[in-house]
Protein backbone atom coordinates (compact mmCIF):
# COMPACT_ATOMS: atom_id res chain seq x y z
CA UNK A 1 97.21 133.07 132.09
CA UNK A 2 99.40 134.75 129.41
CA UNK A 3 102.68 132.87 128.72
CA UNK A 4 105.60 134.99 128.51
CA UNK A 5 107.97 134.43 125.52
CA UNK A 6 110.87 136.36 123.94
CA UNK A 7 112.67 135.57 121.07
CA UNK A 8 116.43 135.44 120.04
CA UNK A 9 117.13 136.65 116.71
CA UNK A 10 115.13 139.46 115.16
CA UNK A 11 115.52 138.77 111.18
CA UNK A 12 112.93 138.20 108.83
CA UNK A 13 111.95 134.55 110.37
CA UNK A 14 110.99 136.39 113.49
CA UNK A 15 109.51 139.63 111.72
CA UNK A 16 107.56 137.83 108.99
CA UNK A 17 106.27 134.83 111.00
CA UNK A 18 107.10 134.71 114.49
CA UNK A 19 105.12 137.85 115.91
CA UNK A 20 102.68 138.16 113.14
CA UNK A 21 101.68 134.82 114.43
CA UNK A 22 102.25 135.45 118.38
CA UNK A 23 100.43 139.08 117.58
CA UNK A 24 96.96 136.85 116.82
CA UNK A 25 97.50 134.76 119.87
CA UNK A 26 95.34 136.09 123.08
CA UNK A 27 97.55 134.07 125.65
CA UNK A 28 101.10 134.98 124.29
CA UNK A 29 102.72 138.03 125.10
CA UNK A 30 106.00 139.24 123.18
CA UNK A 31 108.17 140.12 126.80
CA UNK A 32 111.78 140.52 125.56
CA UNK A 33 114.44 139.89 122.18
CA UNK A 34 117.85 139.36 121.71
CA UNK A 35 119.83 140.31 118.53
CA UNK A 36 122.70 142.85 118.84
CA UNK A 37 122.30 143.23 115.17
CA UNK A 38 118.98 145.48 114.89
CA UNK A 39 117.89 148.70 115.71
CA UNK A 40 116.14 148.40 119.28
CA UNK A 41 113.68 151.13 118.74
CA UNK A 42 111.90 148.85 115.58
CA UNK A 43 110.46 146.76 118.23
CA UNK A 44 107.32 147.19 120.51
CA UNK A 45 109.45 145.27 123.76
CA UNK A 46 112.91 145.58 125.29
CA UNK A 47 115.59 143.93 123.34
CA UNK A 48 118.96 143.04 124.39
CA UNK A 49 122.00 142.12 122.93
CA UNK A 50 122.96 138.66 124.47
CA UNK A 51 120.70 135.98 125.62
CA UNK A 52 122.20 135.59 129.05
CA UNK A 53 121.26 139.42 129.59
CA UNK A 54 117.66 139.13 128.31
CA UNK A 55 116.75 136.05 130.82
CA UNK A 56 118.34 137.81 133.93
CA UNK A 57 115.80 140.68 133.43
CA UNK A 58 112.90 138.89 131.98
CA UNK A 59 110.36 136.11 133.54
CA UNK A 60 110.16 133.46 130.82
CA UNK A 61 108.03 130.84 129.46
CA UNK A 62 109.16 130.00 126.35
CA UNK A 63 111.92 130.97 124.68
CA UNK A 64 112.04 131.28 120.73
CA UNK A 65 114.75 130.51 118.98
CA UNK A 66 114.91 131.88 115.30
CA UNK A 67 118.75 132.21 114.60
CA UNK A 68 121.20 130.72 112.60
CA UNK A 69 121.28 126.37 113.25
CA UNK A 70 124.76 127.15 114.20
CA UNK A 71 123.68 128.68 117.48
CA UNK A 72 120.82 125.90 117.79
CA UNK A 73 122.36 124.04 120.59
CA UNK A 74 123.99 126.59 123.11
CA UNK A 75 120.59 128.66 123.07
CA UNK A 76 118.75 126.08 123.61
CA UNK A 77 120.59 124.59 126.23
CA UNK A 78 120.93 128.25 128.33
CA UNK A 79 117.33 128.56 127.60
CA UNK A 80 116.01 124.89 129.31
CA UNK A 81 118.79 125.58 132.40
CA UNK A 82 117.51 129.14 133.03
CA UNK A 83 113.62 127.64 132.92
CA UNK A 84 112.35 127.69 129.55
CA UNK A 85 110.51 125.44 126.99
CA UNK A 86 112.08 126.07 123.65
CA UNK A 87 110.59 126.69 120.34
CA UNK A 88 113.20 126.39 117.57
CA UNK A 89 113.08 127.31 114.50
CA UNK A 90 114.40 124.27 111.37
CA UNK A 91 116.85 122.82 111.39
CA UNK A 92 116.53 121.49 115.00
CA UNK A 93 120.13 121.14 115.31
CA UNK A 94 123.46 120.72 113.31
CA UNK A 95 123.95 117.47 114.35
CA UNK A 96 121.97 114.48 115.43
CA UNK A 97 124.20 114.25 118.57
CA UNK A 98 123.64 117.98 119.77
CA UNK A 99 119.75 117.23 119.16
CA UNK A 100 120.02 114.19 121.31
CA UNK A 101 121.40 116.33 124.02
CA UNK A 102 118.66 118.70 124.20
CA UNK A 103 115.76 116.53 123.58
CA UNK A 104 117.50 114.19 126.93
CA UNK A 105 118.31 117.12 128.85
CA UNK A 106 114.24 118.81 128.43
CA UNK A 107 113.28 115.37 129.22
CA UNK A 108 115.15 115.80 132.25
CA UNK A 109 114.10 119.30 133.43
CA UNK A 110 110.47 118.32 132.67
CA UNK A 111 110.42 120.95 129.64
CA UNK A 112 109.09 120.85 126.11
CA UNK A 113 111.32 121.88 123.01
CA UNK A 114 109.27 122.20 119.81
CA UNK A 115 110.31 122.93 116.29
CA UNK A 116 108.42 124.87 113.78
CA UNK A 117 107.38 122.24 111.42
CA UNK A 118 104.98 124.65 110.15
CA UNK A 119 103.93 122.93 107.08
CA UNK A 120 102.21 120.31 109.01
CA UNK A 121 99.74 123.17 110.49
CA UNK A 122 98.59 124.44 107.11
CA UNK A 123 95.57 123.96 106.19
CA UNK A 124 96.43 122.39 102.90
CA UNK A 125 98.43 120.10 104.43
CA UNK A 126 95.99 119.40 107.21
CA UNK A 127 93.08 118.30 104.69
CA UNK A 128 95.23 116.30 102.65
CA UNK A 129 96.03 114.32 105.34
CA UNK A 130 92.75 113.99 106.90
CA UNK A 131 91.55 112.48 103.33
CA UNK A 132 93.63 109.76 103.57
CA UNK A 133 91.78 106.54 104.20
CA UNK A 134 88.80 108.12 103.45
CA UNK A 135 85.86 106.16 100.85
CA UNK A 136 87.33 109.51 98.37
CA UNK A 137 90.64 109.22 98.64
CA UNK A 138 91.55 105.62 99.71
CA UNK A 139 95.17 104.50 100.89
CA UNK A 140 98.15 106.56 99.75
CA UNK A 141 100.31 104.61 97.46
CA UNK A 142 102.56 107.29 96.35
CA UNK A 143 103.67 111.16 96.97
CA UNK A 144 105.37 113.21 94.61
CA UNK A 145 106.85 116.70 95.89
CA UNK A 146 108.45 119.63 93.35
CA UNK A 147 110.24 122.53 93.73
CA UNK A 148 111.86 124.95 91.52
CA UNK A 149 113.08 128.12 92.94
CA UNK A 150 115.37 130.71 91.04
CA UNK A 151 118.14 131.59 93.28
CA UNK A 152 119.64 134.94 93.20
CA UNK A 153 121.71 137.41 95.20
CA UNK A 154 118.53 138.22 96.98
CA UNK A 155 117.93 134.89 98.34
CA UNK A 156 121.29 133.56 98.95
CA UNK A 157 122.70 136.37 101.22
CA UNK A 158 122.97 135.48 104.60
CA UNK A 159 123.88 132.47 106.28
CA UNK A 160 121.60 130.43 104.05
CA UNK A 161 123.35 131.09 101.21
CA UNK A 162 126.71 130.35 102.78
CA UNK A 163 125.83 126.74 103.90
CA UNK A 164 127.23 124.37 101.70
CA UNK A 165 124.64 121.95 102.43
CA UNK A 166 121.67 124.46 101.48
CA UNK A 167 119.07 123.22 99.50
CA UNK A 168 117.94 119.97 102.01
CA UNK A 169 119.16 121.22 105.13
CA UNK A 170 117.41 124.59 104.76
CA UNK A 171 114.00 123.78 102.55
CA UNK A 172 114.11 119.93 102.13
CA UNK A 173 113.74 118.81 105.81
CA UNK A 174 110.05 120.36 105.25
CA UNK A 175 109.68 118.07 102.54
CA UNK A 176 110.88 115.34 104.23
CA UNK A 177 108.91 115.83 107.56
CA UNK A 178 105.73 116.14 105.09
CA UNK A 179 106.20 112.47 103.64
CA UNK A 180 106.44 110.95 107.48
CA UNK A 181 103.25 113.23 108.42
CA UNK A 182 101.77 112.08 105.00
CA UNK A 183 102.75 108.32 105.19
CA UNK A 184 101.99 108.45 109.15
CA UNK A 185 105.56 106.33 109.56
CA UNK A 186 109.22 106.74 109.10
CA UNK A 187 110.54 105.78 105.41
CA UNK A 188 112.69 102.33 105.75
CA UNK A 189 115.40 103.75 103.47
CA UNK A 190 116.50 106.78 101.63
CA UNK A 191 118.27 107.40 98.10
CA UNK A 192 119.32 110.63 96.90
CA UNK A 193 121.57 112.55 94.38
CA UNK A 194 122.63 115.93 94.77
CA UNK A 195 124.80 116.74 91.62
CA UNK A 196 126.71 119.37 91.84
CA UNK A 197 128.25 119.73 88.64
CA UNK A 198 131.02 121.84 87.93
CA UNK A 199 130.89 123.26 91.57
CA UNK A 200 132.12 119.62 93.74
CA UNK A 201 132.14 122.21 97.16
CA UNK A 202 128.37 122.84 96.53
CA UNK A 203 125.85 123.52 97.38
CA UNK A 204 123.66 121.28 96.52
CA UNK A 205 121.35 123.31 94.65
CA UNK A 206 119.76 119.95 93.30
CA UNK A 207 117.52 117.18 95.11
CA UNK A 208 116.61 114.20 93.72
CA UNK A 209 115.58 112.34 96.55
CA UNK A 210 113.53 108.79 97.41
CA UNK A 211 112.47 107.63 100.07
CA UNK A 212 110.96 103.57 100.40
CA UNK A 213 108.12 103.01 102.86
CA UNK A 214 106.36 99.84 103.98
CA UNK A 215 103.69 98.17 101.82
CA UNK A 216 106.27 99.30 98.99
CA UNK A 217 105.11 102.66 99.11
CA UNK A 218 107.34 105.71 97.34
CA UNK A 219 107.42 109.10 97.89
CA UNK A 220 109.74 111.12 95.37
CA UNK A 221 110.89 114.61 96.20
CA UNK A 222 112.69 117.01 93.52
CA UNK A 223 114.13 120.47 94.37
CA UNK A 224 115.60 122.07 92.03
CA UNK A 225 117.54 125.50 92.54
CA UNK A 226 119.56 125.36 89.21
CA UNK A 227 116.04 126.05 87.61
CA UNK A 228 116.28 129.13 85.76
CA UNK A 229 112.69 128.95 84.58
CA UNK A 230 109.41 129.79 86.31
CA UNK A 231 109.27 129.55 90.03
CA UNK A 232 107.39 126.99 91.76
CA UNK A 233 107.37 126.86 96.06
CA UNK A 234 106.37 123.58 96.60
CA UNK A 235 103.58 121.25 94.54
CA UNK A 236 102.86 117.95 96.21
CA UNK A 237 101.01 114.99 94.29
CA UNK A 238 99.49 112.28 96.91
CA UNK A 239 98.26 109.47 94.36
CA UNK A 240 95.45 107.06 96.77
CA UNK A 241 94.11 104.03 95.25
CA UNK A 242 91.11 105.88 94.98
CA UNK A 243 91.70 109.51 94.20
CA UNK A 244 94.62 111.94 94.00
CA UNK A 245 95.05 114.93 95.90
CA UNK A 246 97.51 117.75 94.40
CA UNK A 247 98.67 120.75 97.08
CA UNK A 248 100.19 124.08 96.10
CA UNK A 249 101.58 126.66 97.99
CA UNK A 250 102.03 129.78 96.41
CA UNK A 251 98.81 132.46 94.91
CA UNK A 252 96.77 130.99 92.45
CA UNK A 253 94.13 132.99 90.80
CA UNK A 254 92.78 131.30 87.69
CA UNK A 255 89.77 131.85 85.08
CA UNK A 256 88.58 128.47 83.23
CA UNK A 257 85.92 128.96 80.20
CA UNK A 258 84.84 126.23 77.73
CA UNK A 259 82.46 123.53 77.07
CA UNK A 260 81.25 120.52 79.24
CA UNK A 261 81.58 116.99 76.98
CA UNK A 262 78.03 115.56 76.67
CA UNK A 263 76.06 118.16 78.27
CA UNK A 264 77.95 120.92 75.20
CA UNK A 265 76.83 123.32 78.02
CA UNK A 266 79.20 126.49 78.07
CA UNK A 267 81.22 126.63 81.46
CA UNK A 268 82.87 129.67 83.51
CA UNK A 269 85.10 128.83 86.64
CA UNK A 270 87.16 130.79 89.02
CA UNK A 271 89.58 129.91 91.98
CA UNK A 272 91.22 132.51 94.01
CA UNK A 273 93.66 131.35 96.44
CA UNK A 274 95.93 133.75 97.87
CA UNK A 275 98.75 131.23 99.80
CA UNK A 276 97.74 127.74 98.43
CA UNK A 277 95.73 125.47 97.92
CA UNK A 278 94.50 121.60 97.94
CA UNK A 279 92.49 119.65 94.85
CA UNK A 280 90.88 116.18 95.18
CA UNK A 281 90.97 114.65 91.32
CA UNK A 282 88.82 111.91 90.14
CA UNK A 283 89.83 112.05 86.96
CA UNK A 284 89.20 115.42 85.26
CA UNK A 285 86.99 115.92 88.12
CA UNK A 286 87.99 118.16 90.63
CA UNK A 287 86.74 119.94 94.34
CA UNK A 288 88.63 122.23 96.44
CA UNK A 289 89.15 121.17 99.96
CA UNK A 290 91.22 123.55 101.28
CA UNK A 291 92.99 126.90 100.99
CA UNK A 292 95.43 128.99 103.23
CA UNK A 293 95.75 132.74 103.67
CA UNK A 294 98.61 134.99 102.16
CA UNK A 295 100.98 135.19 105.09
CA UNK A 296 100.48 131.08 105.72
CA UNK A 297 103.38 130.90 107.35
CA UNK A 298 102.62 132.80 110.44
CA UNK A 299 99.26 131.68 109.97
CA UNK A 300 100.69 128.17 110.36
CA UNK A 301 102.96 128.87 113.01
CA UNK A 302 100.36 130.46 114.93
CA UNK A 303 98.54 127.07 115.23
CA UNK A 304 101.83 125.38 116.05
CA UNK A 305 102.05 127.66 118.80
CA UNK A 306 98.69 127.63 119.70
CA UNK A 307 98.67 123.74 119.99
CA UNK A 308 101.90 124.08 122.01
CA UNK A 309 100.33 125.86 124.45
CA UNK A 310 97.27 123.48 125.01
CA UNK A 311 99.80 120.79 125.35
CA UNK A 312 101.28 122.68 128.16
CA UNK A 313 98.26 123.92 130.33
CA UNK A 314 96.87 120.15 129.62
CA UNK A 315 100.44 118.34 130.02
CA UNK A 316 100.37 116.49 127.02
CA UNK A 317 102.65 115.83 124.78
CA UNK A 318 103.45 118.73 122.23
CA UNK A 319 103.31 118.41 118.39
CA UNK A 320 106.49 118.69 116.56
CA UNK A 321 108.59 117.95 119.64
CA UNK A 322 112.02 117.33 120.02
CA UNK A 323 112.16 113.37 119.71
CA UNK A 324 109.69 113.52 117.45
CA UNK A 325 111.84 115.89 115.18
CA UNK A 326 114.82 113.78 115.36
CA UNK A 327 113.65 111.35 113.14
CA UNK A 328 112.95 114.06 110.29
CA UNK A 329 116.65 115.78 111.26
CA UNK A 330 117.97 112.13 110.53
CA UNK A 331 116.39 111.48 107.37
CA UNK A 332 117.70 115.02 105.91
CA UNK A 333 121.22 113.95 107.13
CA UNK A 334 120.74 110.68 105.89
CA UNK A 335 119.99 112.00 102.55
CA UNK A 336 123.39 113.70 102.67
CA UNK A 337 125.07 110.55 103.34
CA UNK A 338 123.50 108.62 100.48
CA UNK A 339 124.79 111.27 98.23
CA UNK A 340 128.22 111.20 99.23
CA UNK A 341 127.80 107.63 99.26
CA UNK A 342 126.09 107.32 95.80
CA UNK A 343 124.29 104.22 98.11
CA UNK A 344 120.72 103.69 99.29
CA UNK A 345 120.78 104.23 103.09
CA UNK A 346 118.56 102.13 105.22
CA UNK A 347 117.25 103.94 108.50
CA UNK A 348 118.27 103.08 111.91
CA UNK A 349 116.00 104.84 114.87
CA UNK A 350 116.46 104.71 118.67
C-alpha cells in the first residue's frame, strides 16, 4: 500500500527535509502541495494554491503541514475533517488551547497528528539515550545543552525572524523535548531568563533556561543568539554516574597526533563525521557510538515518518503525537512565563 500525502507550504522546511526524506521512503508517495507563493513548475506533483482546493482533487492520507505556526491550527483542523492524519511541523501550535483542540478533535475522528520532533530520530540522539542505564553509562544525573548561533539578515528573514518570541519557540522547544526524551519524564519545574537588553520588545535572542527533575536531577540549556563568535548548532553534555556522553550536531572532521602517557607510544587519530556525532568519556577515554549523515534532518524525519507509518498499518500509537507533544509545547511556553515572571514555574499536566 503506498500512503498518499501532500504537503502545505513549499519553503525550505519542505524542500530541504520533507521530500528528501519522503523521496527515500518506498510506501510514501508525494500526491499534491499547496503554497500560492512558488513557482508550480519546480515541483515533480500538482500544486495548488489553497488547501481547500488541493483536498477536493486529491485522495489523502496524510497531510503535511510545514507552514508558518500561525496557520498551525486551521490546517490542521480542515485537514482531520476532510480525512487526514496530520504531520506538523514545530511548533505544534500557538497556543496550548488550539493544541488541545486538535489533539481532542483527532482523538475523536480516530486520526493521528504527529509533530516532527526530529531530533529524537537521530541517531546521536538515539544512542545516547539507549546508554542510559547501561553498566557504561549508569543513571543520568545531569544534561547540559549549548547553542551559539550568529544571527544575520540571512537567517532572520521570514516569519522566524519576525516572531518576537524566536529563539525558544522556534529552536528551544527541540531542546526542551530532548531533556523529557533524555530524562524519560516531564521536568517538575522550569526557570528561565531571557534578557533582552536594550531591546525590552525582543526577541529573546538569549536562553538561559533550567529545568528541575525528580531524584533532584538538572538539565541546563543555554542558547545564545547575541553570540557574535564561532557558531555552534547544538552540543549536549549527559553527565551518568558512571560515564558522560557529549553529542554534537554539526561536521566534525578532526586529526589528533601525540604521545600515549606510560606506553610514550606515538599516536595518530581521525574522526570524520559529516552531521554529528556522539562520544562516551571515561575520563580522557573516549569511543564513538554514533554518527549521522550530512542532510540529518531529512534523514531524521524520514524515520519519524517511517515509524508513523508502522504505527498506522499496526494501529499503535504514533511517536511524537499530539498529546504527547503538548507537554513539550507547555514547557517552552512555560519558559516564557517564568521570564516575564522572573519566578520558577512549577508544571501542571492534564
Amino acid at each position: 500500500m503506498k500512503w498518499k500525502i501532500a504537503i502545505c507550504g513549499l519553503g525550505a522546511a519542505a524542500r530541504q527535509i520533507h521530500l528528501p526524506a519522503y523521496q527515500r521512503l518506498p510506501a510514501i508517495e508525494v500526491v499534491g502541495g499547496c503554497d500560492p507563493a512558488v513557482n508550480a513548475s519546480d515541483f515533480a506533483f500538482p500544486v495548488f494554491t489553497s488547501v481547500t482546493e488541493m483536498l477536493a482533487h486529491s485522495e489523502l492520507d496524510i497531510l503535511t503541514i510545514a507552514t508558518p505556526v500561525t496557520s498551525h491550527f486551521e490546517l490542521a483542523k480542515t485537514a482531520l475533517q476532510a480525512g487526514c492524519h496530520v504531520f506538523c511541523e514545530k511548533p505544534f501550535m500557538p497556543s496550548l488551547e488550539e493544541a488541545n483542540e486538535i489533539a481532542e478533535l483527532a482523538g475523536q475522528l480516530g486520526k493521528s497528528v504527529v509533530i516532527n520532533n526530529q531530533y529524537r530520530f537521530m541517531n546521536i540522539h538515539q544512542a545516547a539515550r539507549n546508554s542510559i542505564n547501561t553498566a557504561e553509562f549508569g543513571d543520568l544525573l545531569f544534561m547540559s545543552a549549548n547553542q551559539t548561533f550568529y544571527v544575520s539578515e540571512h537567517t532572520e528573514d521570514g516569519w522566524r525572524g519576525s516572531d518576537t518570541q524566536r529563539t525558544c519557540k522556534e529552536f528551544g522547544i527541540h531542546v526542551l523535548d530532548l531533556a523529557r526524551y533524555y530524562f524519560d519524564e516531564d521536568p517538575v519545574s522550569v526557570t528561565a531568563r531571557m534578557p533582552k537588553g536594550k531591546n525590552p520588545a525582543g526577541p529573546d535572542y538569549l536562553n538561559l533556561i533550567q529545568l528541575e527533575f525528580s531524584g533532584d536531577r538538572v538539565a541546563h540549556i543555554t542558547l545564545d543568539r547575541l553570540s557574535r563568535g564561532p557558531h555552534r548548532y547544538l552540543d549536549i553534555r549527559l553527565d551518568g554516574s558512571r560515564g558522560i556522553i557529549e553529542t554534537s550536531i554539526g561536521g566534525n572532521v578532526e586529526f589528533h597526533a601525540g604521545i600515549k602517557g606510560g606506553t610514550r607510544k606515538p599516536y595518530l587519530e581521525m574522526d570524520i563525521s559529516m552531521g554529528g556525532r556522539a562520544r562516551l568519556y571515561h575520563g580522557e577515554q573516549f569511543k564513538k557510538i554514533a554518527s549521522d549523515p550530512l542532510d540529518l534532518f531529512a534523514h531524521a524525519t524520514g524515520k519519524l515518518m517511517a515509524a508513523f507509518i508502522q504505527a498506522l498499518e499496526t494501529d499503535t500509537a504514533p511517536p511524537c503525537h499530539a498529546t504527547e507533544n503538548i507537554r513539550t509545547l507547555a514547557l517552552m511556553y512555560a519558559a516564557y512565563e517564568s521570564s516575564e515572571k522572573n519566578q520558577p514555574i512549577i508544571m501542571h499536566y492534564r
